[in-house]
PDB file of N, CA and C in Angstrom:
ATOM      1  N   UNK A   1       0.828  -1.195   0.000  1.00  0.00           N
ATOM      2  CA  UNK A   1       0.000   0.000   0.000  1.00  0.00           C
ATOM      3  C   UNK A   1       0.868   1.253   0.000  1.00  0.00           C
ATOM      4  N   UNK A   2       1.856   1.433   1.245  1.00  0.00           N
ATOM      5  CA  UNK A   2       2.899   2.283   0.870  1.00  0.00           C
ATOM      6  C   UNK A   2       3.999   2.560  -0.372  1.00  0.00           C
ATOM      7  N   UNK A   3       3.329   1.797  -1.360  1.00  0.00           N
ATOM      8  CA  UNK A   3       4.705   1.722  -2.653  1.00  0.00           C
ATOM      9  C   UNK A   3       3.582   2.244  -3.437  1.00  0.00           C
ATOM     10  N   UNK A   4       2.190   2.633  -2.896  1.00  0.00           N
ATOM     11  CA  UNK A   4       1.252   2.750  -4.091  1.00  0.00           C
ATOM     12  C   UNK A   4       1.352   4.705  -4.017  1.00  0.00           C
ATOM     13  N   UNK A   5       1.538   4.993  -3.033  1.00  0.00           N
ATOM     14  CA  UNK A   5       1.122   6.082  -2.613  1.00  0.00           C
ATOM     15  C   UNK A   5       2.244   7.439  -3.797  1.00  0.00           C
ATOM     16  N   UNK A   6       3.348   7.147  -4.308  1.00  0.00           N
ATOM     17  CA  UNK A   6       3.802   7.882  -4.706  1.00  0.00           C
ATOM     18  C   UNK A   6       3.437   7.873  -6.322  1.00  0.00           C
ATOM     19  N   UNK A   7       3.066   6.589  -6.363  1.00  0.00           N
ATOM     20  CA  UNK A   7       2.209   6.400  -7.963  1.00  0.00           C
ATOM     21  C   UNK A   7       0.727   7.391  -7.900  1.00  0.00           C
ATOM     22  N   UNK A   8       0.571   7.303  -6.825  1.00  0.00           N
ATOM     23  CA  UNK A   8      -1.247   7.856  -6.715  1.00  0.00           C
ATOM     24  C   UNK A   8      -0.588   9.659  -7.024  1.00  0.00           C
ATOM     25  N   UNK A   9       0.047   9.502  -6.313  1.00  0.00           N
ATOM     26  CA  UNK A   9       0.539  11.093  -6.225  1.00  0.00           C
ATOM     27  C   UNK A   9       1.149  11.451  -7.996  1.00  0.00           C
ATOM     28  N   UNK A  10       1.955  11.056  -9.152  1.00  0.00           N
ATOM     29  CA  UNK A  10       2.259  11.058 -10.025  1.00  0.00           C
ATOM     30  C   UNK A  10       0.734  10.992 -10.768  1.00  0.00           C
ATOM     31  N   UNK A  11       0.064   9.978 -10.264  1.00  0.00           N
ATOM     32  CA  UNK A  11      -1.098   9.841 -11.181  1.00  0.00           C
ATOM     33  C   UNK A  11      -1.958  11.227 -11.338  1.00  0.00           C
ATOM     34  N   UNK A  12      -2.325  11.303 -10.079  1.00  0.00           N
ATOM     35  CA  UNK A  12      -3.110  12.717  -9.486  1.00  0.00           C
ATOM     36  C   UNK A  12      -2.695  14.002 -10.624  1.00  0.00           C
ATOM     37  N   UNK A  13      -1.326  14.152 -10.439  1.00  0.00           N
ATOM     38  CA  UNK A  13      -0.499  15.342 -10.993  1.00  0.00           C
ATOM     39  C   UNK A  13      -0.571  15.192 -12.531  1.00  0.00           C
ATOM     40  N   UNK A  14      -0.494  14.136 -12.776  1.00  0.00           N
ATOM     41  CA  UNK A  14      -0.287  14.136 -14.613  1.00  0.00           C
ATOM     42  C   UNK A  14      -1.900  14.004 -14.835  1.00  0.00           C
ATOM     43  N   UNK A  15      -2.882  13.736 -14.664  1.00  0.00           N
ATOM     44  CA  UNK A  15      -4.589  13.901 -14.329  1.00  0.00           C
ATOM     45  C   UNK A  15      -5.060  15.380 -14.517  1.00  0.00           C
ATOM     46  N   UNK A  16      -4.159  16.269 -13.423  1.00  0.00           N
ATOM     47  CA  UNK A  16      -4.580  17.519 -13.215  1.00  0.00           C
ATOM     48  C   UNK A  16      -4.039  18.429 -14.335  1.00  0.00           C
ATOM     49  N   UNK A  17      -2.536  17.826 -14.623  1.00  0.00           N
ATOM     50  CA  UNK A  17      -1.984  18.939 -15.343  1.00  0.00           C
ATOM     51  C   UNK A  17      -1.335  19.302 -14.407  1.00  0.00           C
ATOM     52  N   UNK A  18      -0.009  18.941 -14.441  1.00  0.00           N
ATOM     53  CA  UNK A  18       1.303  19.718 -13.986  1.00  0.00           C
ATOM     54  C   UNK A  18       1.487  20.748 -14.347  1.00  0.00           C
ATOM     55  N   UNK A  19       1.354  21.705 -15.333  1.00  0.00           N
ATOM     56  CA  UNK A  19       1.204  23.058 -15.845  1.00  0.00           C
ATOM     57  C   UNK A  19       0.213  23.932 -14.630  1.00  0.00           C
ATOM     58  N   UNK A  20      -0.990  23.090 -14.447  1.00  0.00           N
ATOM     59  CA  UNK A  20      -1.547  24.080 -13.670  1.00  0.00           C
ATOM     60  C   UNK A  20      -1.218  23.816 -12.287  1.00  0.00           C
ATOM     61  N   UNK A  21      -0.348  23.342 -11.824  1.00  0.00           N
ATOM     62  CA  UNK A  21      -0.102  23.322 -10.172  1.00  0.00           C
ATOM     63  C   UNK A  21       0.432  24.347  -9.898  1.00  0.00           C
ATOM     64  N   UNK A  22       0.748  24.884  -8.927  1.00  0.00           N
ATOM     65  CA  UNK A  22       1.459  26.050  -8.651  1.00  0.00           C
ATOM     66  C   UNK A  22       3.226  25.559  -8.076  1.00  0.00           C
ATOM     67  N   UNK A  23       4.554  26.302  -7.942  1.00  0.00           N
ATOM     68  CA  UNK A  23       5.370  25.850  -7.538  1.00  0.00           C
ATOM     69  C   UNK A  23       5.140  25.170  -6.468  1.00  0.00           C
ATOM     70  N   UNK A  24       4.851  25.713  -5.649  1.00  0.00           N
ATOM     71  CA  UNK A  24       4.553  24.764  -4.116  1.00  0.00           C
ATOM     72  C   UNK A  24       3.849  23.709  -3.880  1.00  0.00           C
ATOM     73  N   UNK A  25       3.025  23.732  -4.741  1.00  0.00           N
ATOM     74  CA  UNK A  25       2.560  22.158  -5.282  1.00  0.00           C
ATOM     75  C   UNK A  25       2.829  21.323  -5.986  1.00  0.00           C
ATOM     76  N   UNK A  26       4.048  21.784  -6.854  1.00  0.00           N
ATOM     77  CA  UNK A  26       4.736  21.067  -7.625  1.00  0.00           C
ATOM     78  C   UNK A  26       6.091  20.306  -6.943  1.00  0.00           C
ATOM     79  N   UNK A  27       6.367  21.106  -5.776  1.00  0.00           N
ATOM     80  CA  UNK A  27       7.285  20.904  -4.732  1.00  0.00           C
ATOM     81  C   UNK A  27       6.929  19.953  -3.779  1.00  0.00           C
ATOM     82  N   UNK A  28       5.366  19.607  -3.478  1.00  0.00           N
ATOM     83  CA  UNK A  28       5.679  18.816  -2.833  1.00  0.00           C
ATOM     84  C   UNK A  28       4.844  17.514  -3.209  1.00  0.00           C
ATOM     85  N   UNK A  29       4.567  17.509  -4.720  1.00  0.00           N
ATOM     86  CA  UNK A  29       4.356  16.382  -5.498  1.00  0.00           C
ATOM     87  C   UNK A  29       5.696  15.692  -5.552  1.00  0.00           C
ATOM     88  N   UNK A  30       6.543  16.436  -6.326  1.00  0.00           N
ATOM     89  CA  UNK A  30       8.220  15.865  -6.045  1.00  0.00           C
ATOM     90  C   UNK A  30       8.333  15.649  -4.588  1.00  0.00           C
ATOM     91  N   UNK A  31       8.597  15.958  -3.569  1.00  0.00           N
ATOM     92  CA  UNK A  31       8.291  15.358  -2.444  1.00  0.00           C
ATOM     93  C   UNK A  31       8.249  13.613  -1.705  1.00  0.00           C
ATOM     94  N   UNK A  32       7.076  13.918  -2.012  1.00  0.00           N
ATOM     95  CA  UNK A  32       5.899  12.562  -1.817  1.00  0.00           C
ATOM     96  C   UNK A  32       6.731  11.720  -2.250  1.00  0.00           C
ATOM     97  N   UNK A  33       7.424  12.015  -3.630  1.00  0.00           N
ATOM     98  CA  UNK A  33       8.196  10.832  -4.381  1.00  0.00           C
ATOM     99  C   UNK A  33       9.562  10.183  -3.470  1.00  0.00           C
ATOM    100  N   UNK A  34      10.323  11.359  -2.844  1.00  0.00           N
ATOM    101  CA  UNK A  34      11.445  11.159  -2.433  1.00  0.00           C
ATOM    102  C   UNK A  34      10.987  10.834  -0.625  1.00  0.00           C
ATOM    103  N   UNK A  35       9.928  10.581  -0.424  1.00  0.00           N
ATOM    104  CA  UNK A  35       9.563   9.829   1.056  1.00  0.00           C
ATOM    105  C   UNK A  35       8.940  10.672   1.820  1.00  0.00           C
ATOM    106  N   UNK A  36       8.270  11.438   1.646  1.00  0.00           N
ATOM    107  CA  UNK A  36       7.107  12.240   2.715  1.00  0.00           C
ATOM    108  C   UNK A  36       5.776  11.481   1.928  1.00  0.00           C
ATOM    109  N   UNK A  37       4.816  11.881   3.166  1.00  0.00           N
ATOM    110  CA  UNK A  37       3.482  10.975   2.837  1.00  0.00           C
ATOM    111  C   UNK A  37       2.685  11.301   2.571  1.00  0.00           C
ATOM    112  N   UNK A  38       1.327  11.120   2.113  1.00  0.00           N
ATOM    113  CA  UNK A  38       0.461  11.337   1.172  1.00  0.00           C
ATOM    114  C   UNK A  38      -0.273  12.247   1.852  1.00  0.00           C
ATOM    115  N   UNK A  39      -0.261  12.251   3.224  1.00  0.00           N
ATOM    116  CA  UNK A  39      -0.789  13.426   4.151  1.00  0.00           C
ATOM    117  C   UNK A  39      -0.344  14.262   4.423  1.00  0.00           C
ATOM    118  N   UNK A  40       0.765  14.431   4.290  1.00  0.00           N
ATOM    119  CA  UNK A  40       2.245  15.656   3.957  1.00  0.00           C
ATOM    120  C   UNK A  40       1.899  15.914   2.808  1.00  0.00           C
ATOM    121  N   UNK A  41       1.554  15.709   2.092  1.00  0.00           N
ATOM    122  CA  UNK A  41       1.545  16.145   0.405  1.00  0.00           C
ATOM    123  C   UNK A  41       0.395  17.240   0.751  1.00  0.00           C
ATOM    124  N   UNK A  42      -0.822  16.465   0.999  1.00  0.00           N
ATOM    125  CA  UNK A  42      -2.367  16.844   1.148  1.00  0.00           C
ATOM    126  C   UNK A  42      -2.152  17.944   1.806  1.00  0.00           C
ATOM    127  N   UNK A  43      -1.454  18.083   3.151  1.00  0.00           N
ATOM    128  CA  UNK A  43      -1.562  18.793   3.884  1.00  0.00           C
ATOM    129  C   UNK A  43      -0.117  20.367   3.598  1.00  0.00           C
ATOM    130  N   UNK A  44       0.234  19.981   2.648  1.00  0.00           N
ATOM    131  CA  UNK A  44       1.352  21.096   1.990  1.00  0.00           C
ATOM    132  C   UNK A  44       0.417  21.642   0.670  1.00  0.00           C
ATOM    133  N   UNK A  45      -0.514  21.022   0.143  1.00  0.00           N
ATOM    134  CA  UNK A  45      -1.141  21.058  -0.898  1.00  0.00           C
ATOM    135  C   UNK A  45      -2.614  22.161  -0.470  1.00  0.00           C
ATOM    136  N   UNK A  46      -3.288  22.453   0.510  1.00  0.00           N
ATOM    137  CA  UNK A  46      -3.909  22.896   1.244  1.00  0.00           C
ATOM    138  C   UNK A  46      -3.519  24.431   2.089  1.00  0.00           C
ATOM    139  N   UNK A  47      -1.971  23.956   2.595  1.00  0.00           N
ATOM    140  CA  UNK A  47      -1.719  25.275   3.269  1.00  0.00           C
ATOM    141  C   UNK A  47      -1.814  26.330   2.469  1.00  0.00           C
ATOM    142  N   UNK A  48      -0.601  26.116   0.995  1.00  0.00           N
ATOM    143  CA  UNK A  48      -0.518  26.704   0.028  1.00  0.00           C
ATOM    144  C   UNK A  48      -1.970  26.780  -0.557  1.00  0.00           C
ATOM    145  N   UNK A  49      -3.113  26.504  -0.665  1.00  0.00           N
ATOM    146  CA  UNK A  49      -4.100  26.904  -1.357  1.00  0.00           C
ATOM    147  C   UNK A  49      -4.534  27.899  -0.490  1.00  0.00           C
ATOM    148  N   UNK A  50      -4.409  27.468   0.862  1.00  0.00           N
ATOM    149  CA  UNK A  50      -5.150  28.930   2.284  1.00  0.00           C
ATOM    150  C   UNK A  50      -4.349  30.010   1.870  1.00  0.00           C
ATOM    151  N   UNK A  51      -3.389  29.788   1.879  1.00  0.00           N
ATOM    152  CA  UNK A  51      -2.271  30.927   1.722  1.00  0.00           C
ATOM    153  C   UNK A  51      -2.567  31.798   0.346  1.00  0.00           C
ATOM    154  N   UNK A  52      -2.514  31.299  -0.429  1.00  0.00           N
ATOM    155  CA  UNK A  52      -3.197  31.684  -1.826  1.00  0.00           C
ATOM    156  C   UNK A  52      -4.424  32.952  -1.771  1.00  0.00           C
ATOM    157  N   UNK A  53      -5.430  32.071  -1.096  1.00  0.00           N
ATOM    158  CA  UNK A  53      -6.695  32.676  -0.948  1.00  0.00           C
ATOM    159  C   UNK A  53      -6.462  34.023  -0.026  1.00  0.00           C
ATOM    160  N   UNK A  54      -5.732  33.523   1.132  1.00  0.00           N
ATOM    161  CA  UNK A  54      -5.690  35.152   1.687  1.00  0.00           C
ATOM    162  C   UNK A  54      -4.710  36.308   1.434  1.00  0.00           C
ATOM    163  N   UNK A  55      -4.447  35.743   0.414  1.00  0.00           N
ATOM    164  CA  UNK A  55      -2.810  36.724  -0.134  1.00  0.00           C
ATOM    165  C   UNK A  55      -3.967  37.668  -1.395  1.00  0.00           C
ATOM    166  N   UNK A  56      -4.981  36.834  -1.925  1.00  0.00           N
ATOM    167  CA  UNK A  56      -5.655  36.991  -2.719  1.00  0.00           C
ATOM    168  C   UNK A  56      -6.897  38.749  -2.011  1.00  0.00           C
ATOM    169  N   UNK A  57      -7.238  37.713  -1.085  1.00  0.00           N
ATOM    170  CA  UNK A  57      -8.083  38.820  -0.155  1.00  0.00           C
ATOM    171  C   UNK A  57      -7.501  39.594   0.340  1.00  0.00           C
ATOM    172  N   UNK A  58      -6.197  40.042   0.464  1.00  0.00           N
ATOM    173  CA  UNK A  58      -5.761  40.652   1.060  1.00  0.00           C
ATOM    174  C   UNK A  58      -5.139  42.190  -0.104  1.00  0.00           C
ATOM    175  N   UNK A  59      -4.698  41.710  -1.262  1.00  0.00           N
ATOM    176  CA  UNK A  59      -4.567  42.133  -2.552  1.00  0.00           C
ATOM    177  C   UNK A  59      -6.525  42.632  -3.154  1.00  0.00           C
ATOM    178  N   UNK A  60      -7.324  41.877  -2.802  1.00  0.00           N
ATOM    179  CA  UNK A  60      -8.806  43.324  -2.678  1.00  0.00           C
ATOM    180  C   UNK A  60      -9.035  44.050  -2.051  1.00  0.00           C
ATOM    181  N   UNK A  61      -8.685  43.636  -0.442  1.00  0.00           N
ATOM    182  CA  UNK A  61      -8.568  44.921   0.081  1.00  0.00           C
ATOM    183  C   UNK A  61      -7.871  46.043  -0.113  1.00  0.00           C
ATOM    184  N   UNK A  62      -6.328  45.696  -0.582  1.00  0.00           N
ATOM    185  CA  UNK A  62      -5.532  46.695  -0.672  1.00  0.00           C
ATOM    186  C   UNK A  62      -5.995  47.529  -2.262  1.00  0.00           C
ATOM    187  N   UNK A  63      -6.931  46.424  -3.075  1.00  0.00           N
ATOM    188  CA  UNK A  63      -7.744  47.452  -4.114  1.00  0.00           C
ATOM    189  C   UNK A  63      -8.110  48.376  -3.922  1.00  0.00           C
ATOM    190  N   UNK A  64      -9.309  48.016  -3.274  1.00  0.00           N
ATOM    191  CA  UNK A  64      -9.980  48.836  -2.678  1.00  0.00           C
ATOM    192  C   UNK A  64     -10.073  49.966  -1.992  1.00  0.00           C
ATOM    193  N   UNK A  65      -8.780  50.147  -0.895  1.00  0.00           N
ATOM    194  CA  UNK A  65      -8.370  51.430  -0.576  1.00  0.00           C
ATOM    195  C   UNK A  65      -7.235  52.010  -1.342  1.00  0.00           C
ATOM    196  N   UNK A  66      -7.190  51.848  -2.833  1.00  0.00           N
ATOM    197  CA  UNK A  66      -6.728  52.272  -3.457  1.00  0.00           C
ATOM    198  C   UNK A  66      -5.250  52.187  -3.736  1.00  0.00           C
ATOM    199  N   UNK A  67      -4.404  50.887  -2.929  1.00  0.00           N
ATOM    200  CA  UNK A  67      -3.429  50.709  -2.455  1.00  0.00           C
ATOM    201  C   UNK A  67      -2.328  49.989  -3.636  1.00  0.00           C
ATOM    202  N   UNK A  68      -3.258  49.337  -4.531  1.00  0.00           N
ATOM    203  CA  UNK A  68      -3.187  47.976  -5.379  1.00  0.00           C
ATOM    204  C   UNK A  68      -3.673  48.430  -6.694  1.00  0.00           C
ATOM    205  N   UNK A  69      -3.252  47.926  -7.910  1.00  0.00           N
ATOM    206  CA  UNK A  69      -3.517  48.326  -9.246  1.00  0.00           C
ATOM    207  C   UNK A  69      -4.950  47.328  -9.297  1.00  0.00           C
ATOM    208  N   UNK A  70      -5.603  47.525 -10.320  1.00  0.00           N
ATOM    209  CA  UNK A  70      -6.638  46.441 -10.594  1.00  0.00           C
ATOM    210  C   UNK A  70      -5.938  44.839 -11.092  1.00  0.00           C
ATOM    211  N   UNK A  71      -4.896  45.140 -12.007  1.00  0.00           N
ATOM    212  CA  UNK A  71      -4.231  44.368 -12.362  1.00  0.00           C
ATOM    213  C   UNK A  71      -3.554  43.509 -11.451  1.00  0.00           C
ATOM    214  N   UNK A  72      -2.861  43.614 -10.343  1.00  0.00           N
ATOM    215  CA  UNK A  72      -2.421  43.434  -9.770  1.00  0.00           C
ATOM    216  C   UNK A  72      -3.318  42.397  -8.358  1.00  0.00           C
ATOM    217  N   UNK A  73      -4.742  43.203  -8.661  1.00  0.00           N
ATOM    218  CA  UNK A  73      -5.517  42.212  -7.607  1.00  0.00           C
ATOM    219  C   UNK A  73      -6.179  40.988  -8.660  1.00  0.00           C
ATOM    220  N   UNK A  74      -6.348  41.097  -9.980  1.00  0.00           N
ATOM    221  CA  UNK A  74      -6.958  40.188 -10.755  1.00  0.00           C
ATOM    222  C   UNK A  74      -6.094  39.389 -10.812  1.00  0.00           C
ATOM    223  N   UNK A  75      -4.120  39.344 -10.715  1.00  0.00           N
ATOM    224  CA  UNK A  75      -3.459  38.738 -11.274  1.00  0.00           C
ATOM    225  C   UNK A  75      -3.258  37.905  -9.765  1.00  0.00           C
ATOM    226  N   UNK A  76      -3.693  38.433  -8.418  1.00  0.00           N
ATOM    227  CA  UNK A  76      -3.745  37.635  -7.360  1.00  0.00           C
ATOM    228  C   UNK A  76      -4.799  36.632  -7.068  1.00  0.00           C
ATOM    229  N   UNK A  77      -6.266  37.397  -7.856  1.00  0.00           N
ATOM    230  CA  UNK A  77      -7.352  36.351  -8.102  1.00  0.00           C
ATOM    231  C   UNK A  77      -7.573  35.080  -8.373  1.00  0.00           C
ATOM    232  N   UNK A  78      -6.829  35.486  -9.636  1.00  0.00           N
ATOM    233  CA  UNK A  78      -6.909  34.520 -10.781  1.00  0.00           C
ATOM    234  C   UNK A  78      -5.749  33.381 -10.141  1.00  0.00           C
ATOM    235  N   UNK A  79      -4.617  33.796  -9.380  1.00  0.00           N
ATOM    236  CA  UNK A  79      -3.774  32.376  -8.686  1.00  0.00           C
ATOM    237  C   UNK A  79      -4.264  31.642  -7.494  1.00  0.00           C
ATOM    238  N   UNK A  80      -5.086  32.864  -6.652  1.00  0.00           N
ATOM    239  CA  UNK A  80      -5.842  31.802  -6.246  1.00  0.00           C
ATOM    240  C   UNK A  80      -7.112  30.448  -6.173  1.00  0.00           C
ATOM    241  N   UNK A  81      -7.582  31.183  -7.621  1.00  0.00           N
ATOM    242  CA  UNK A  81      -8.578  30.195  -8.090  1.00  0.00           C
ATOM    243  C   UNK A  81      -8.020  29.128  -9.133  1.00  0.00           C
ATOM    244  N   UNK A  82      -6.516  29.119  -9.517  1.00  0.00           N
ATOM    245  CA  UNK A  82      -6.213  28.044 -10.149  1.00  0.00           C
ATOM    246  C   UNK A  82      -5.920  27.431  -8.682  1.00  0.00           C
ATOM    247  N   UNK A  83      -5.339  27.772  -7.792  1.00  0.00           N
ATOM    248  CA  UNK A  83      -4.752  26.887  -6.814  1.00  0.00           C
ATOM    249  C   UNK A  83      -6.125  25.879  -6.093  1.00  0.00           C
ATOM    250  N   UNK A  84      -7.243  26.895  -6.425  1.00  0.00           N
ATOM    251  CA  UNK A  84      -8.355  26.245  -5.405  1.00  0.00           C
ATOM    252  C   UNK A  84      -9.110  24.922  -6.171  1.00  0.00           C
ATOM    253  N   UNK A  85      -8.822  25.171  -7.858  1.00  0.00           N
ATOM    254  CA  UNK A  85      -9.562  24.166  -8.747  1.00  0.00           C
ATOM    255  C   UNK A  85      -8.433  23.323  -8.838  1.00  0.00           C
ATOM    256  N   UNK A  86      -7.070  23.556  -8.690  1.00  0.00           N
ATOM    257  CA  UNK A  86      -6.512  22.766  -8.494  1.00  0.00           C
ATOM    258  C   UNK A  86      -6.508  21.317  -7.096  1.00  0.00           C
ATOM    259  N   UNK A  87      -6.556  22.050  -6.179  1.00  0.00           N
ATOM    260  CA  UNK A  87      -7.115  21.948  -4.990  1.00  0.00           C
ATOM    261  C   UNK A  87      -8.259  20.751  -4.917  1.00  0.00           C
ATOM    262  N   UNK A  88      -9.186  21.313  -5.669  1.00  0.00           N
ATOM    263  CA  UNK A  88     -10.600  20.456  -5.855  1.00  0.00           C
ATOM    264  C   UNK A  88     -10.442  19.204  -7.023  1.00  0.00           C
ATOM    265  N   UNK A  89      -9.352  19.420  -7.905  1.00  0.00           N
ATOM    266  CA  UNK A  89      -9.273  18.401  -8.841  1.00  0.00           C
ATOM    267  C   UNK A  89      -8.794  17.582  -7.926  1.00  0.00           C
ATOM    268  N   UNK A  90      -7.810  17.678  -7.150  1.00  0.00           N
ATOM    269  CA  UNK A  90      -6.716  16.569  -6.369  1.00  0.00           C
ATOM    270  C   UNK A  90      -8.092  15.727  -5.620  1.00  0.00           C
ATOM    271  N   UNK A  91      -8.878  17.094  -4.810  1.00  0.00           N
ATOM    272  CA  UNK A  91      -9.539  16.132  -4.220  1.00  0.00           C
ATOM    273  C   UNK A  91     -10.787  15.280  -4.952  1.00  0.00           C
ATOM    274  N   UNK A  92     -10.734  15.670  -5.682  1.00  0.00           N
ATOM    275  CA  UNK A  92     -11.934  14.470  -6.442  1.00  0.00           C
ATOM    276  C   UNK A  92     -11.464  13.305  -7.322  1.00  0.00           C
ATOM    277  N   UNK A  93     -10.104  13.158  -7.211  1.00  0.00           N
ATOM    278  CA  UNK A  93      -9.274  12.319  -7.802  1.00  0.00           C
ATOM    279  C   UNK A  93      -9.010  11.240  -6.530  1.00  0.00           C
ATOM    280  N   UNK A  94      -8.365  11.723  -5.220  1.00  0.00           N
ATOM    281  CA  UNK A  94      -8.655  11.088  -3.870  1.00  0.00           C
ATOM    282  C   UNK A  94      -9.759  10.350  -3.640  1.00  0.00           C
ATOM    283  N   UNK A  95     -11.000  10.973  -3.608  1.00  0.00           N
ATOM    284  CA  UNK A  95     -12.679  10.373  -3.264  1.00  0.00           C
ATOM    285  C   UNK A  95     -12.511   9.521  -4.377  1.00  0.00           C
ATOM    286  N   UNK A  96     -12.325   9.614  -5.701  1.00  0.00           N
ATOM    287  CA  UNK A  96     -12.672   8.620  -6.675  1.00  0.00           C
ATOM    288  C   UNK A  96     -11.593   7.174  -6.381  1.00  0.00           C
ATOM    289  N   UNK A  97     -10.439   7.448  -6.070  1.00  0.00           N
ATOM    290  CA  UNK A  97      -9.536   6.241  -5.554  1.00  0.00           C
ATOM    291  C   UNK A  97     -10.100   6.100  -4.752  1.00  0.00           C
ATOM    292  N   UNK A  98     -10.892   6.254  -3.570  1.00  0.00           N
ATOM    293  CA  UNK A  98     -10.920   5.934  -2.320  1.00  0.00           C
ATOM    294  C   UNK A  98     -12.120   4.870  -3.050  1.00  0.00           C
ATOM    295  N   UNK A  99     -13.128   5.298  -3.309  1.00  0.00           N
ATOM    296  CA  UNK A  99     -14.231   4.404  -3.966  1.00  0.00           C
ATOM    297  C   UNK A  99     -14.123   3.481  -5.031  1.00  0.00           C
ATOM    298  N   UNK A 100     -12.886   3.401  -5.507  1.00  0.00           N
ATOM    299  CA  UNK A 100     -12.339   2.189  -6.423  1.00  0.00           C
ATOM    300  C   UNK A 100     -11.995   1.435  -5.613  1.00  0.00           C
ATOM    301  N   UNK A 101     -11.050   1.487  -4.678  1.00  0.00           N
ATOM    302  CA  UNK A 101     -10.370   0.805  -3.351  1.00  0.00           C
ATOM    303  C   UNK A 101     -11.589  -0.065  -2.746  1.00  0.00           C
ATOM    304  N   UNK A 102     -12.222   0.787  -2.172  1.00  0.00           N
ATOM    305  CA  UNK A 102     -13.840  -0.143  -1.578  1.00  0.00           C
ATOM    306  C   UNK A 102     -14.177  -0.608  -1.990  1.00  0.00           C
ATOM    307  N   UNK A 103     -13.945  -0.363  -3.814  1.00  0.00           N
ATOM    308  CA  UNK A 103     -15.515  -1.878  -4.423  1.00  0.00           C
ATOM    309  C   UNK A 103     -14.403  -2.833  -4.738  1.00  0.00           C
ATOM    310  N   UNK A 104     -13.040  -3.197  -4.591  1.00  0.00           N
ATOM    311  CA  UNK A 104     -12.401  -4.422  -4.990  1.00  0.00           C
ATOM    312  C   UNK A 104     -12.606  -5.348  -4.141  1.00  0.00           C
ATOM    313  N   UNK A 105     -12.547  -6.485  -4.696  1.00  0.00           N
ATOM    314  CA  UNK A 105     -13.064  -7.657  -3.705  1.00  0.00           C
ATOM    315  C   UNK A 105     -11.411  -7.895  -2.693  1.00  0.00           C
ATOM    316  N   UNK A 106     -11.920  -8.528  -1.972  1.00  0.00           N
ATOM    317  CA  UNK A 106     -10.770  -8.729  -0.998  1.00  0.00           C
ATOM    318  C   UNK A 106     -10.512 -10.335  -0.861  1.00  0.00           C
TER     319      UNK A 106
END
């Protein structure tokens, strides 16, 4: 089961599109490979999406009081919503292994 986990992780990534991961998710896809675990991945894969999102919100606010170009908050937008569909691809790739796993006979 542990020899499967860095295949699941390769699988996941070439599924999603390695193009659209972000570095830090690309960092710790490579990772996973060289011996951290699939919950280290998940859970490096997640921070970086939180992080994303409030770097994001934080770049409208600073729109907003006039602090920030428009450009500049769309170009923070727009990384956090690849990170978050990224995010959501991984996890619906997870739930779908998890439910292949359950229906094999034992």
């Amino acid at each position: 089961m542990i020899g499967l986990v860095p295949g699941i992780v390769a699988s996941v990534a070439s599924n999603v599109g390695v193009s659209a991961l972000s570095g830090a998710t690309k960092g710790a896809a490579a990772s996973s490979v060289d011996g951290a675990s699939f919950a280290q991945v998940l859970e490096q894969v997640t921070t970086d999406v939180v992080d994303k999102v409030k770097s994001s919100e934080a770049a409208s606010i600073a729109g907003v009081q006039g602090k920030a170009s428009v450009q500049q908050v769309v170009d923070e937008i727009m990384s956090a919503e690849r990170a978050l569909q990224t995010a959501i691809a991984v996890r619906d790739k997870a739930v779908g292994a998890y439910q292949e796993i359950s229906r094999m006979a034992i």
